[in-house]
N, C-alpha and C. Protein backbone atom coordinates (compact mmCIF):
# COMPACT_ATOMS: atom_id res chain seq x y z
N UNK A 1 31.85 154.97 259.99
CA UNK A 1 31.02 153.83 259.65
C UNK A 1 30.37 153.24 260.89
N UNK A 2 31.12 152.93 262.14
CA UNK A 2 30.67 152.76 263.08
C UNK A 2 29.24 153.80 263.52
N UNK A 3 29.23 154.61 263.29
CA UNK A 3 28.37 155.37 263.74
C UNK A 3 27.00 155.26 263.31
N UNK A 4 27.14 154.89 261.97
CA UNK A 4 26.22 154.68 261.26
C UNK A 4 25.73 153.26 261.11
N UNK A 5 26.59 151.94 261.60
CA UNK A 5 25.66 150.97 261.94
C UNK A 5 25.40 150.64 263.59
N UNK A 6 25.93 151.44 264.13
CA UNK A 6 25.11 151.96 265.58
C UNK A 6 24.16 152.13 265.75
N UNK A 7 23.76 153.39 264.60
CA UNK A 7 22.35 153.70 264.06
C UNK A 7 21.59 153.23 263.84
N UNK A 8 21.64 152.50 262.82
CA UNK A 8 21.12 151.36 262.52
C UNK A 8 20.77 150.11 263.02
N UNK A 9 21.66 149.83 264.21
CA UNK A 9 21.57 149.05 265.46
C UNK A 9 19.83 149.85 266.11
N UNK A 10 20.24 150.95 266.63
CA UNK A 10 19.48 151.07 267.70
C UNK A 10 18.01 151.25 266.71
N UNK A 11 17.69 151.74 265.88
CA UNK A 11 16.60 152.21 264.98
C UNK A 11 16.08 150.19 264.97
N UNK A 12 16.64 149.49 264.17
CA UNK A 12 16.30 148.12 264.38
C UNK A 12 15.88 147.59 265.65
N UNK A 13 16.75 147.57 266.75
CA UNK A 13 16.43 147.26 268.17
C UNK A 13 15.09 147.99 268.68
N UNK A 14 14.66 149.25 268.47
CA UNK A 14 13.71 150.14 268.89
C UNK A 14 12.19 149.65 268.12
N UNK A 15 12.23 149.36 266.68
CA UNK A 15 11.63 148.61 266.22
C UNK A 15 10.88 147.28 266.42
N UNK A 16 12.16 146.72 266.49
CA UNK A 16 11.42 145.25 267.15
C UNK A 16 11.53 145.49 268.86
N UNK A 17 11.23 146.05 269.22
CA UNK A 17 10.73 146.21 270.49
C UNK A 17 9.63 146.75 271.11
N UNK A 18 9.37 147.72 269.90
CA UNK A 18 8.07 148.52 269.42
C UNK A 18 7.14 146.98 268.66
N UNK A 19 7.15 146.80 268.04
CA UNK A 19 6.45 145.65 267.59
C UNK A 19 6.29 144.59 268.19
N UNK A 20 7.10 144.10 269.55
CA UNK A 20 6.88 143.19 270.24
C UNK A 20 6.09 143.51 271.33
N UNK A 21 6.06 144.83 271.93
CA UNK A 21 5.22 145.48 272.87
C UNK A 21 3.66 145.52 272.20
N UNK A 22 3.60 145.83 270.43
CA UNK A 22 2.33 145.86 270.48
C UNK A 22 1.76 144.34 269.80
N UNK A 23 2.17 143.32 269.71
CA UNK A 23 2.12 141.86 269.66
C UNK A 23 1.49 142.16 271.07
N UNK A 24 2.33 141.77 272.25
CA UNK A 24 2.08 141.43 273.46
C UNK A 24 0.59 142.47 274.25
N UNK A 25 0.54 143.66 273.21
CA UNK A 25 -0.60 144.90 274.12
C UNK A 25 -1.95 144.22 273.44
N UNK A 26 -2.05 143.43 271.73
CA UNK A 26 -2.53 142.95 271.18
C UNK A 26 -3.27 141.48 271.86
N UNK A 27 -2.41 140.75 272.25
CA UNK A 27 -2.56 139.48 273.09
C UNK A 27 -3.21 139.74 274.56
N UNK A 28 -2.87 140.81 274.79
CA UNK A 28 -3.40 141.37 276.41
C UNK A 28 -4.55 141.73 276.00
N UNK A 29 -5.31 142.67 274.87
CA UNK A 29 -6.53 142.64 274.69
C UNK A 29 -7.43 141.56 274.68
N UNK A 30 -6.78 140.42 274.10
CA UNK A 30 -7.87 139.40 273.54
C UNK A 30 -8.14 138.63 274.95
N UNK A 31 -6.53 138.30 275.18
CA UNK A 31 -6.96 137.57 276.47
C UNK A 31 -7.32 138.42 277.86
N UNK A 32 -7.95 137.92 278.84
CA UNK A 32 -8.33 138.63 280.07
C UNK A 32 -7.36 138.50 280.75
N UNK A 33 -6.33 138.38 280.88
CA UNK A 33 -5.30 137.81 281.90
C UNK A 33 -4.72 138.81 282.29
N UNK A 34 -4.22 140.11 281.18
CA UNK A 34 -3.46 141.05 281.65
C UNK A 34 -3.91 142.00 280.65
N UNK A 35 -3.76 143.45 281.37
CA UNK A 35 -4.04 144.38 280.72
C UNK A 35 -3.54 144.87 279.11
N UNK A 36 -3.80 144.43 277.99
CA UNK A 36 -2.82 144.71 277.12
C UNK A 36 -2.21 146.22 276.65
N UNK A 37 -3.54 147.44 277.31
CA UNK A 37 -3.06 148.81 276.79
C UNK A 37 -1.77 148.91 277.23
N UNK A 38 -1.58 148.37 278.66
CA UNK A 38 -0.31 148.65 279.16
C UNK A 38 1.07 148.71 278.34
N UNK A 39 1.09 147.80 277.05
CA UNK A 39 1.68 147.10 276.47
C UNK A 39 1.76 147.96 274.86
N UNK A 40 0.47 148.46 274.61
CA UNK A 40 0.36 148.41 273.44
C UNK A 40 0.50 150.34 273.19
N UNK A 41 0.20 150.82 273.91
CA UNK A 41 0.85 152.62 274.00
C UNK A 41 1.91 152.38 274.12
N UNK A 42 2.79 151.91 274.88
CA UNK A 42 4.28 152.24 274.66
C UNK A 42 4.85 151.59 273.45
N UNK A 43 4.37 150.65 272.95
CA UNK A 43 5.06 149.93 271.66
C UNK A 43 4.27 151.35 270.37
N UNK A 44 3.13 151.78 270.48
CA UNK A 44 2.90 152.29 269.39
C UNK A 44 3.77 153.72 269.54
N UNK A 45 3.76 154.42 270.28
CA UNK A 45 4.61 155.45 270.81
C UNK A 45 6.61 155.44 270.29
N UNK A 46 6.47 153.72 270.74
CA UNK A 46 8.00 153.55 269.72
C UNK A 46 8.06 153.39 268.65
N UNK A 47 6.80 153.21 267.98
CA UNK A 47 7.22 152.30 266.44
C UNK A 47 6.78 154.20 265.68
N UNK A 48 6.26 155.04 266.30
CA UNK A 48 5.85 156.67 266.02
C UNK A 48 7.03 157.00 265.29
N UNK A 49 8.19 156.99 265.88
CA UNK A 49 9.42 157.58 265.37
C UNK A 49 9.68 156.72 263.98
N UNK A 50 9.11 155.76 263.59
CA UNK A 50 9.87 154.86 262.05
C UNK A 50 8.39 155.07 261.10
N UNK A 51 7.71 155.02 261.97
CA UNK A 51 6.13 154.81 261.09
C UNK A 51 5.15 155.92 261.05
N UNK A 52 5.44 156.60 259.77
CA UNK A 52 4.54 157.81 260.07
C UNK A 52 3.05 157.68 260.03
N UNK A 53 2.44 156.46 259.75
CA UNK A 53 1.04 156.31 259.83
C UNK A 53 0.62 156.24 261.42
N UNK A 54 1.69 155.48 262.31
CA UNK A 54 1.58 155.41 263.48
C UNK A 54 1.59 156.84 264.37
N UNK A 55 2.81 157.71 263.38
CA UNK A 55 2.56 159.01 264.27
C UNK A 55 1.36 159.69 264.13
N UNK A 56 0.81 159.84 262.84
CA UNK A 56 -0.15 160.73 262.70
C UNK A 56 -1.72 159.75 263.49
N UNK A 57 -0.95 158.45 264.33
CA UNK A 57 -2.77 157.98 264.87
C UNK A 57 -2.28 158.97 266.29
N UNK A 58 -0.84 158.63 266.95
CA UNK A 58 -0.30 159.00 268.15
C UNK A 58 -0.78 160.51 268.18
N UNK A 59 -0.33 161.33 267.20
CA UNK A 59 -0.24 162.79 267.34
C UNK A 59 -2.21 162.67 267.34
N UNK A 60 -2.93 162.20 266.74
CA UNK A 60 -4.31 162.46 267.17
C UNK A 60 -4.71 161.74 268.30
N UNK A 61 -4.45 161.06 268.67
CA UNK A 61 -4.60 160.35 270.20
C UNK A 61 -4.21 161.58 271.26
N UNK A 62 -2.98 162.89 271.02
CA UNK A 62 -3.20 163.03 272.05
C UNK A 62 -3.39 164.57 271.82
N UNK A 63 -4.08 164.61 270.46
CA UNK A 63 -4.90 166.07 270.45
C UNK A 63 -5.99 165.33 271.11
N UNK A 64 -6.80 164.54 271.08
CA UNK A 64 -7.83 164.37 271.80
C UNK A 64 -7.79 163.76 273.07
N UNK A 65 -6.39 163.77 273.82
CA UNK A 65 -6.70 163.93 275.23
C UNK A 65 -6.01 165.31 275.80
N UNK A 66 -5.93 165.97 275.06
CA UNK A 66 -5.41 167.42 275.15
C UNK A 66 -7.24 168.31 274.99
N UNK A 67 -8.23 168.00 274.32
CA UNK A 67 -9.07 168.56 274.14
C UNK A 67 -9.97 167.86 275.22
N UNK A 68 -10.38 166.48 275.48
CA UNK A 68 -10.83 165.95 276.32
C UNK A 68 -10.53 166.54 278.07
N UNK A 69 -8.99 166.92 277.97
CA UNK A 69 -8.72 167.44 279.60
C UNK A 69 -8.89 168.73 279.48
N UNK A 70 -9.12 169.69 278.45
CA UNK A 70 -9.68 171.16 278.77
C UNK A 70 -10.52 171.32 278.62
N UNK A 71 -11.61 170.45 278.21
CA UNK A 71 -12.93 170.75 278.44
C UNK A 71 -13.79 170.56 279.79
């Protein structure tokens, strides 16, 4: 049982951490103060593993910098 709300621990924790990175990559866009991509690739990159709409933008984000750097 432990194991399984471990799991569940870290899948939750990874989540809202993923969602708070892209809050904060979101807020960095609007405002000029700080870069928000910085912020907002690594949160979408985490939330990839729970959200398959997110993977399939990720997995085309980096067919097209996979096609962009061999051309």
């Amino acid at each position: 049982k432990s194991d399984r709300s471990s799991s569940r621990f870290h899948g939750r924790s990874a989540s809202i951490s993923g969602i708070g990175l892209v809050i904060v990559g979101v807020i960095g866009l609007i405002v000029p103060v700080m870069p928000g991509w910085i912020f907002l690739i690594p949160g979408l990159v985490i939330l990839a593993d729970y959200f398959p709409p997110i993977r399939r933008l990720v997995d085309w984000a980096k067919a097209k910098m996979e096609s962009v750097k061999n051309s």
